[in-house]
C-alpha atoms as a PDB file:
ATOM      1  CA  UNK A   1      -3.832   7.960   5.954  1.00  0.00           C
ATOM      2  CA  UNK A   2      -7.603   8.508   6.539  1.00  0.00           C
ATOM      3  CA  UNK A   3      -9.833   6.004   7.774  1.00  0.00           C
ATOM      4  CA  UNK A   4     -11.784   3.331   5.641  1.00  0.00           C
ATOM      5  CA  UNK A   5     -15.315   4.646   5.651  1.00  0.00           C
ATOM      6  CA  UNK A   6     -18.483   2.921   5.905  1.00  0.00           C
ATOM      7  CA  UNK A   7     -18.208  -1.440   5.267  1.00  0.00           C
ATOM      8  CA  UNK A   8     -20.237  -1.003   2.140  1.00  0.00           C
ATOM      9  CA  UNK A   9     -19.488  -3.069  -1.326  1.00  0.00           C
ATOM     10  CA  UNK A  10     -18.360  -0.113  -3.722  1.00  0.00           C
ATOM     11  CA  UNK A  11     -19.017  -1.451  -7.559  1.00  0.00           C
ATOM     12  CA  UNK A  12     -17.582   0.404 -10.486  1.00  0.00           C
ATOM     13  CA  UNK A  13     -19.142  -1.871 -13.074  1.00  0.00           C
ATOM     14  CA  UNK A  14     -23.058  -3.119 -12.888  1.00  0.00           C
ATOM     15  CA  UNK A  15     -21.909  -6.031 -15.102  1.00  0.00           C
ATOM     16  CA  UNK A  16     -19.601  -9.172 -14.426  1.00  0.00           C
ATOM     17  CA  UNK A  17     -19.954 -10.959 -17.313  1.00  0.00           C
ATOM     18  CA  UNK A  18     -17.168 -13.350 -18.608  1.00  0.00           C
ATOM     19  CA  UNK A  19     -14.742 -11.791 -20.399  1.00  0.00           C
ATOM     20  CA  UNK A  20     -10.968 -12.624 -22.193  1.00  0.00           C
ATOM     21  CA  UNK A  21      -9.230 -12.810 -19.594  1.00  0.00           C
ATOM     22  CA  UNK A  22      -5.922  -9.920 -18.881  1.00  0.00           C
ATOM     23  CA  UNK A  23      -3.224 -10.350 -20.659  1.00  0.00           C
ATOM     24  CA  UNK A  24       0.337  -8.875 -19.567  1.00  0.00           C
ATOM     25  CA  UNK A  25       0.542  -5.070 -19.738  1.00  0.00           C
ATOM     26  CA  UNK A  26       3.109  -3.360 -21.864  1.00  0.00           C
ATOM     27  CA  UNK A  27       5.847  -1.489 -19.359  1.00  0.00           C
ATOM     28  CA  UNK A  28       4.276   1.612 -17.151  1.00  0.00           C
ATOM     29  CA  UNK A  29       5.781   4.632 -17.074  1.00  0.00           C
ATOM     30  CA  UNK A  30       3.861   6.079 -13.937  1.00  0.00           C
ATOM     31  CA  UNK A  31       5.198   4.823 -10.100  1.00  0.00           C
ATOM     32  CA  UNK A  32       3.366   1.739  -9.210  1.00  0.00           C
ATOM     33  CA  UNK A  33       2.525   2.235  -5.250  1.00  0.00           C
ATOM     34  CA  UNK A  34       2.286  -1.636  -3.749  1.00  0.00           C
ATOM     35  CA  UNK A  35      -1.155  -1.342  -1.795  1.00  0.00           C
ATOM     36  CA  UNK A  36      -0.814  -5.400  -0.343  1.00  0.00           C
ATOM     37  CA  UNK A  37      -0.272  -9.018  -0.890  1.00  0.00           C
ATOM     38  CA  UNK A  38      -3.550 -10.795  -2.311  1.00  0.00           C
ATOM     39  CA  UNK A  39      -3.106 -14.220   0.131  1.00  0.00           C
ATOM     40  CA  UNK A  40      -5.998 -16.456  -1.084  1.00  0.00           C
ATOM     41  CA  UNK A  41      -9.556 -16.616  -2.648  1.00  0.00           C
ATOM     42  CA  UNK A  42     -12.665 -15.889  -1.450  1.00  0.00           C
ATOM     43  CA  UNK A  43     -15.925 -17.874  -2.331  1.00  0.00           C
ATOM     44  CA  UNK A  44     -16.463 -19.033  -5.570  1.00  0.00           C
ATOM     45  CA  UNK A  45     -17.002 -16.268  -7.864  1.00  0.00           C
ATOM     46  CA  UNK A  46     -13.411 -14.593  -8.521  1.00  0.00           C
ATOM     47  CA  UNK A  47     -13.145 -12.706  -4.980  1.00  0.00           C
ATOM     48  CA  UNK A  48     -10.010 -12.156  -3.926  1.00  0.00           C
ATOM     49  CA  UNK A  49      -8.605 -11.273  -0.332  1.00  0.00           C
ATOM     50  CA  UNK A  50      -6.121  -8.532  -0.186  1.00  0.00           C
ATOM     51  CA  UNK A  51      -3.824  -8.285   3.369  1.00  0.00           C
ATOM     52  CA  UNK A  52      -3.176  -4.618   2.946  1.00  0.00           C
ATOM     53  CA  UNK A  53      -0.211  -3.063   3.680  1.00  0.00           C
ATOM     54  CA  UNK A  54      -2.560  -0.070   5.322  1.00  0.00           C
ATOM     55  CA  UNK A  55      -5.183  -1.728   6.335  1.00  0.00           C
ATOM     56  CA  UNK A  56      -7.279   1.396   6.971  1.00  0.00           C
ATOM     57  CA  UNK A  57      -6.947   3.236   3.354  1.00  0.00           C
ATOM     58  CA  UNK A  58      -9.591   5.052   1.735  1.00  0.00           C
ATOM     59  CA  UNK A  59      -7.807   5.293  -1.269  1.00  0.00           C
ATOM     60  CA  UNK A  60      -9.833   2.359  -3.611  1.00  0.00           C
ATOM     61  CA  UNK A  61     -12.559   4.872  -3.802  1.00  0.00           C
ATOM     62  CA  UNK A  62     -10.796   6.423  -6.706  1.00  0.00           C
ATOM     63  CA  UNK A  63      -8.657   3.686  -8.113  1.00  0.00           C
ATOM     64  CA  UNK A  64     -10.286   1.665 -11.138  1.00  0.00           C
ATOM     65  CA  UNK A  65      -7.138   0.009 -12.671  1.00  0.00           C
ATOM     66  CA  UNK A  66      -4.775  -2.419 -10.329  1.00  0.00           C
ATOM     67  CA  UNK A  67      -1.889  -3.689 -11.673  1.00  0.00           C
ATOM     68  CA  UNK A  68      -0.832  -7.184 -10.026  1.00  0.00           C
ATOM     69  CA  UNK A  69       2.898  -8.429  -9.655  1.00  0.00           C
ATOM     70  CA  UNK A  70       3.979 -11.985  -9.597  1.00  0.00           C
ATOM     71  CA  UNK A  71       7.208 -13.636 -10.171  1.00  0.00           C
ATOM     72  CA  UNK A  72       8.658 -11.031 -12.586  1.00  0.00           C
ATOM     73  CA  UNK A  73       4.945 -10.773 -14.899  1.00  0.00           C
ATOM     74  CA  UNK A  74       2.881  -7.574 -14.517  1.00  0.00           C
ATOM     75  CA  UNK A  75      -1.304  -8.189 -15.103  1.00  0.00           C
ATOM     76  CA  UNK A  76      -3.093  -4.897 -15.456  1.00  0.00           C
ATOM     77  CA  UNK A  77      -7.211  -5.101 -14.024  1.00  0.00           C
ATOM     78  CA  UNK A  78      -9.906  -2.707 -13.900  1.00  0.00           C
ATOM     79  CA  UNK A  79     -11.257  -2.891 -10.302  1.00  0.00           C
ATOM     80  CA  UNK A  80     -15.003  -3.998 -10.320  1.00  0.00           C
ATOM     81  CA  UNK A  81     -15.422  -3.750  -6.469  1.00  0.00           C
ATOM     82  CA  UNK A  82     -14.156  -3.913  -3.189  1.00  0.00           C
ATOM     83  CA  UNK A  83     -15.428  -4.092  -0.077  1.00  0.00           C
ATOM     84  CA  UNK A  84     -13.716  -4.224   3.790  1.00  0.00           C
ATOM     85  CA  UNK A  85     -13.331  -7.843   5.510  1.00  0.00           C
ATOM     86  CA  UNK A  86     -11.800  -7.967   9.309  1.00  0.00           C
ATOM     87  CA  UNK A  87      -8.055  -5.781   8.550  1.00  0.00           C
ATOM     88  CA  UNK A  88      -8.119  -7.390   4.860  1.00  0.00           C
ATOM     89  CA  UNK A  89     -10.085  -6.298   1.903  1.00  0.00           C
ATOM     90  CA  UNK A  90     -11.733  -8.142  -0.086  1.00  0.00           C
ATOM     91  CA  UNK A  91     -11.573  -7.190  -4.457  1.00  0.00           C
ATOM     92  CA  UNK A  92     -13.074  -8.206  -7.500  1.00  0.00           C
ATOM     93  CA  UNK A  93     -11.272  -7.612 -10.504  1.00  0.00           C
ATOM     94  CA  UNK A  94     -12.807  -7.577 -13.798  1.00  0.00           C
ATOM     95  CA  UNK A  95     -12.319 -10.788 -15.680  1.00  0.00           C
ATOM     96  CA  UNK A  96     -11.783 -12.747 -12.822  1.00  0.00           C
ATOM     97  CA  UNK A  97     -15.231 -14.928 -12.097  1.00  0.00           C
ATOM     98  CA  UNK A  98     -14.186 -18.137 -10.614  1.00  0.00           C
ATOM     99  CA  UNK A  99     -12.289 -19.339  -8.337  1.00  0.00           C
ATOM    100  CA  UNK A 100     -10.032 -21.390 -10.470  1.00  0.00           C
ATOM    101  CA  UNK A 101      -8.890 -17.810 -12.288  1.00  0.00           C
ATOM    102  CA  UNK A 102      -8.914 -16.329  -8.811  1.00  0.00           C
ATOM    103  CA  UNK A 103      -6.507 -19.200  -7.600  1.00  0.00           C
ATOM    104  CA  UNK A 104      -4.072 -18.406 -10.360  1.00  0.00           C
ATOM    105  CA  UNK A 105      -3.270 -14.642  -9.054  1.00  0.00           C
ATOM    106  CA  UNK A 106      -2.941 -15.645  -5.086  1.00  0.00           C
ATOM    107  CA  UNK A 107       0.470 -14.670  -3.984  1.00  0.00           C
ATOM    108  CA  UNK A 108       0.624 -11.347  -6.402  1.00  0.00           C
ATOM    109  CA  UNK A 109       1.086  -7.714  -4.849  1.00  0.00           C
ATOM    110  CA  UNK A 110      -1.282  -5.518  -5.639  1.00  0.00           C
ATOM    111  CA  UNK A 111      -0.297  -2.163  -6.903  1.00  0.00           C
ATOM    112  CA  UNK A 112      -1.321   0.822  -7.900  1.00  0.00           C
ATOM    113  CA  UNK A 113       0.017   4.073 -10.099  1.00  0.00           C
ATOM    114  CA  UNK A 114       0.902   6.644  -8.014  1.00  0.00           C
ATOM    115  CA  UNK A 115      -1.054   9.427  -9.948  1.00  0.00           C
ATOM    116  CA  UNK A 116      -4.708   7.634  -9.435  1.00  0.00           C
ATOM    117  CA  UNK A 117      -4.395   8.273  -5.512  1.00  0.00           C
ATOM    118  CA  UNK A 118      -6.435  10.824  -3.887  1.00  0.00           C
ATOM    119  CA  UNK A 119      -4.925  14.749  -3.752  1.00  0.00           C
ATOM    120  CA  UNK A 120      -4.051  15.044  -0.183  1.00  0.00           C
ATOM    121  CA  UNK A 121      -4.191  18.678   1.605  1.00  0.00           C
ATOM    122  CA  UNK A 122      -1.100  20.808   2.017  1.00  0.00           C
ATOM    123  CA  UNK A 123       1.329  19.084   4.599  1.00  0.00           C
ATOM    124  CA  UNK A 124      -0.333  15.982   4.116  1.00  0.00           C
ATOM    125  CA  UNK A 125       1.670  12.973   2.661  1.00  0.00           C
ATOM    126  CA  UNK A 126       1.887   9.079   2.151  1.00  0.00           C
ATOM    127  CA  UNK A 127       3.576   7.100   3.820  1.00  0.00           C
ATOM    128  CA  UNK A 128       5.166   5.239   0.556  1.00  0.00           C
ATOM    129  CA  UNK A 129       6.454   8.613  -0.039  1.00  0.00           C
ATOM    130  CA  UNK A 130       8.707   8.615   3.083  1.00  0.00           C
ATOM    131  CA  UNK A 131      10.802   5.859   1.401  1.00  0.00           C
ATOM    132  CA  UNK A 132      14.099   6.476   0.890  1.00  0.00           C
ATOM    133  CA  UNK A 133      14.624   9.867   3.060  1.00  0.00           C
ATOM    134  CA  UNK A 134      17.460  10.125   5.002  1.00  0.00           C
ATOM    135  CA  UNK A 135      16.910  10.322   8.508  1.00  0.00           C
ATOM    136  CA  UNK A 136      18.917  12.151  11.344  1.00  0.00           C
ATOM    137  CA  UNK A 137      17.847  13.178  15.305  1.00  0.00           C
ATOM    138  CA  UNK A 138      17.507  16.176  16.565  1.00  0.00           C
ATOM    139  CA  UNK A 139      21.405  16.408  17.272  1.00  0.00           C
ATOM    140  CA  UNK A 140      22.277  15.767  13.380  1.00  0.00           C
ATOM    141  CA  UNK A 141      23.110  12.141  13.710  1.00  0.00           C
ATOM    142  CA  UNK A 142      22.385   9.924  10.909  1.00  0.00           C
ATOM    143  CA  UNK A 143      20.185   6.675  11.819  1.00  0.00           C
ATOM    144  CA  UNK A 144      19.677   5.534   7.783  1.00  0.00           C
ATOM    145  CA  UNK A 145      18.054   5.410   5.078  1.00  0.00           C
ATOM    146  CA  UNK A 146      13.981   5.037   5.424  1.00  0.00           C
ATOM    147  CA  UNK A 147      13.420   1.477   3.145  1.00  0.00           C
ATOM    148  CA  UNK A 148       9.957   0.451   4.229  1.00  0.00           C
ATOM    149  CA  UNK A 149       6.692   1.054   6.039  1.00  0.00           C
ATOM    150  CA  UNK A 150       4.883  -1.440   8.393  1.00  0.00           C
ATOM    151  CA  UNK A 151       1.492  -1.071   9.581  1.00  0.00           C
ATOM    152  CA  UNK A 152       0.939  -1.646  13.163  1.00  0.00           C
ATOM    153  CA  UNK A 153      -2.289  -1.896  15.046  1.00  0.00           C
ATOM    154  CA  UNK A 154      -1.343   1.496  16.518  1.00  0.00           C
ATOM    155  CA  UNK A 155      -0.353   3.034  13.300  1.00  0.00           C
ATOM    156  CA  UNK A 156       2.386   3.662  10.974  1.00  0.00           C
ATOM    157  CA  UNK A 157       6.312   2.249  11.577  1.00  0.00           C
ATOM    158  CA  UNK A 158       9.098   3.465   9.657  1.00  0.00           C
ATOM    159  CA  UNK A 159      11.659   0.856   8.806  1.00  0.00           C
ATOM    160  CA  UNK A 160      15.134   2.647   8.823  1.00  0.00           C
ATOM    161  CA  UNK A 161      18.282   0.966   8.609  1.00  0.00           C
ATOM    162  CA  UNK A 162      21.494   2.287   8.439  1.00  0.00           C
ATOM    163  CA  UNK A 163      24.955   1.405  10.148  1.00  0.00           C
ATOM    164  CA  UNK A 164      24.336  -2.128  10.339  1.00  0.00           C
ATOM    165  CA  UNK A 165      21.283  -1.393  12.855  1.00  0.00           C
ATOM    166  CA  UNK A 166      17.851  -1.517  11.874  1.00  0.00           C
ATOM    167  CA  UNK A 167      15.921   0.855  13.565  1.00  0.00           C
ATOM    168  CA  UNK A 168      11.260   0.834  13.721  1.00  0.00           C
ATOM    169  CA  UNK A 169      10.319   4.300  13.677  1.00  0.00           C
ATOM    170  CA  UNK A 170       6.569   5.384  15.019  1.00  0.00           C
ATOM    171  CA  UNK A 171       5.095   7.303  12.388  1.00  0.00           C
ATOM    172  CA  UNK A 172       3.602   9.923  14.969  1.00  0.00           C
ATOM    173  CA  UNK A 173       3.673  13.435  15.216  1.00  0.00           C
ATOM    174  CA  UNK A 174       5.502  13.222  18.878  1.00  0.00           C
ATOM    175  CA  UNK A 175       8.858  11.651  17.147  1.00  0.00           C
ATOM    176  CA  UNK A 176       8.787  12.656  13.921  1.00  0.00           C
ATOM    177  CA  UNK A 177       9.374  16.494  14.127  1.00  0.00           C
ATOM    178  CA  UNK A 178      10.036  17.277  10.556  1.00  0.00           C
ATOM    179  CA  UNK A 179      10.405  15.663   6.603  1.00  0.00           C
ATOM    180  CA  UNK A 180      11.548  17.858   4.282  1.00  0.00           C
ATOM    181  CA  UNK A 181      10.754  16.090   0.657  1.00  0.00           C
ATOM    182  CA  UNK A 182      12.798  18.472  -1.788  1.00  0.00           C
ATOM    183  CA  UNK A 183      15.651  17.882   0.128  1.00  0.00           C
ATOM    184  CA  UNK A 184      14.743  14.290   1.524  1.00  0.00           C
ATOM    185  CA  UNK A 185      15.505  14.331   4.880  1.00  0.00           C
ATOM    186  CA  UNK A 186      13.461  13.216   7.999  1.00  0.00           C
ATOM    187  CA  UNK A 187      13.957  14.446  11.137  1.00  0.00           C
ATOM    188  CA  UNK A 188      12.659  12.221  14.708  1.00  0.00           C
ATOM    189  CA  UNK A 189      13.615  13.284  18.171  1.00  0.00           C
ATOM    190  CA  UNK A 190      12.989   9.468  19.708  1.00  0.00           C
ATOM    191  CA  UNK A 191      12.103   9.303  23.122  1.00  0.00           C
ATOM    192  CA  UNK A 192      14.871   7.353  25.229  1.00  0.00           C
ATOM    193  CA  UNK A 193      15.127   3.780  24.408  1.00  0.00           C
ATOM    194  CA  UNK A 194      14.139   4.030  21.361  1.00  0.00           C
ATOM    195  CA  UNK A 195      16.855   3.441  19.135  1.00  0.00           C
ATOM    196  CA  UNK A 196      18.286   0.335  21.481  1.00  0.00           C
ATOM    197  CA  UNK A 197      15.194  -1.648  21.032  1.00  0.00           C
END
C-alpha cells in the first residue's frame, strides 16, 4: 500500500454541527473492507482513535462513508476528517461531537466498501484481496489457505494456515513470486527456515 502523505487534518465537511445521531444501516450489498479497530476517544469533541490494520494507508483520502461494526449492529457515518497520530489515526465522524457519543462506538471495527478505495495501477493489489488464495511453494506443495493480514513494522505478513500449522508469510517481492487472482493461487519460494518458525 502507498505511504500516508503529509500529517495534515483532511476535512470533508466545513460544518460540525449537532446532528440526529446514525441510526443502523439497512444490509450492504458492496464488500465491506475492515480498515481497524477504533480503541478509545480522543479529547472531548467526538474524536476517535483508530489502530489501523495498515497503519500507513492513503486510502481515507477518498473514502467519505465508514461503516462501523459492533457486536452484531452495523452504524453507517460520513467521514468529516481524519488526520495521522503516532501508527494510529485519529477520525471524526459526522454526528459524533462529544465524547460521551464517542465513548459509545469504542471497540467497533471500522470498515469500509470495497468499491470507494482508490484504483490501483495494473499489477498492483490489496492486501485484503490476498485473503483466501491458496498458497503452494515453488515445488507445488500446499502450505494453506491465506485467512488474514498483519501489519508489521517492516511491512505486510500473510497469515496462512493449513495442515494444522500456521504459517506468517512476508508480504515481499523476494518470497512471494507470484498470485494469480482468477485462479486464486499464491505462489512464495520461502527462504530456509521459514516455514519451521
Amino acid at each position: 500500500m502507498p505511504r500516508l502523505r503529509e500529517p495534515i487534518v483532511r476535512s470533508f465537511s466545513k460544518s460540525l454541527k449537532k446532528v440526529k445521531r446514525s441510526s443502523p444501516t439497512k444490509p450492504v450489498s458492496e464488500r465491506l473492507v475492515p480498515f481497524g479497530e477504533i480503541v478509545t476517544t480522543h479529547g472531548l469533541e467526538g474524536w476517535l482513535k483508530l489502530n489501523p490494520f495498515n497503519p500507513e494507508t492513503t486510502a481515507f483520502d477518498s473514502i467519505r462513508q465508514v461503516y462501523l461494526e459492533h457486536d452484531g449492529a452495523r452504524l453507517s457515518h460520513r467521514l468529516e476528517a481524519y488526520r495521522p497520530h503516532n501508527r494510529q489515526i485519529l477520525v471524526k465522524l459526522h454526528s459524533v461531537d462529544c465524547i460521551d457519543a464517542a465513548k459509545l462506538l469504542v471497540g467497533a471495527t471500522l470498515c469500509v466498501a470495497e468499491d470507494s478505495l482508490p484504483a490501483l495501477k495494473p499489477g498492483q493489489y490489496y492486501h485484503f484481496q490476498a485473503i483466501g488464495l491458496e498458497v503452494f511453494d515453488m515445488r507445488g506443495n500446499r502450505l494453506g489457505t491465506v485467512t488474514g493480514t498483519w501489519s508489521a513494522g517492516g511491512g505486510e505478513i500473510y497469515v496462512v494456515a493449513g495442515g494444522g500449522k500456521e504459517y506468517l508469510i512476508p508480504a515481499v517481492k523476494e518470497i512471494v513470486e507470484n498470485i494469480d487472482f482468477d485462479a486464486r493461487i499464491m505462489l512464495i519460494n520461502p527462504p530456509e527456515g521459514l516455514l519451521n518458525l
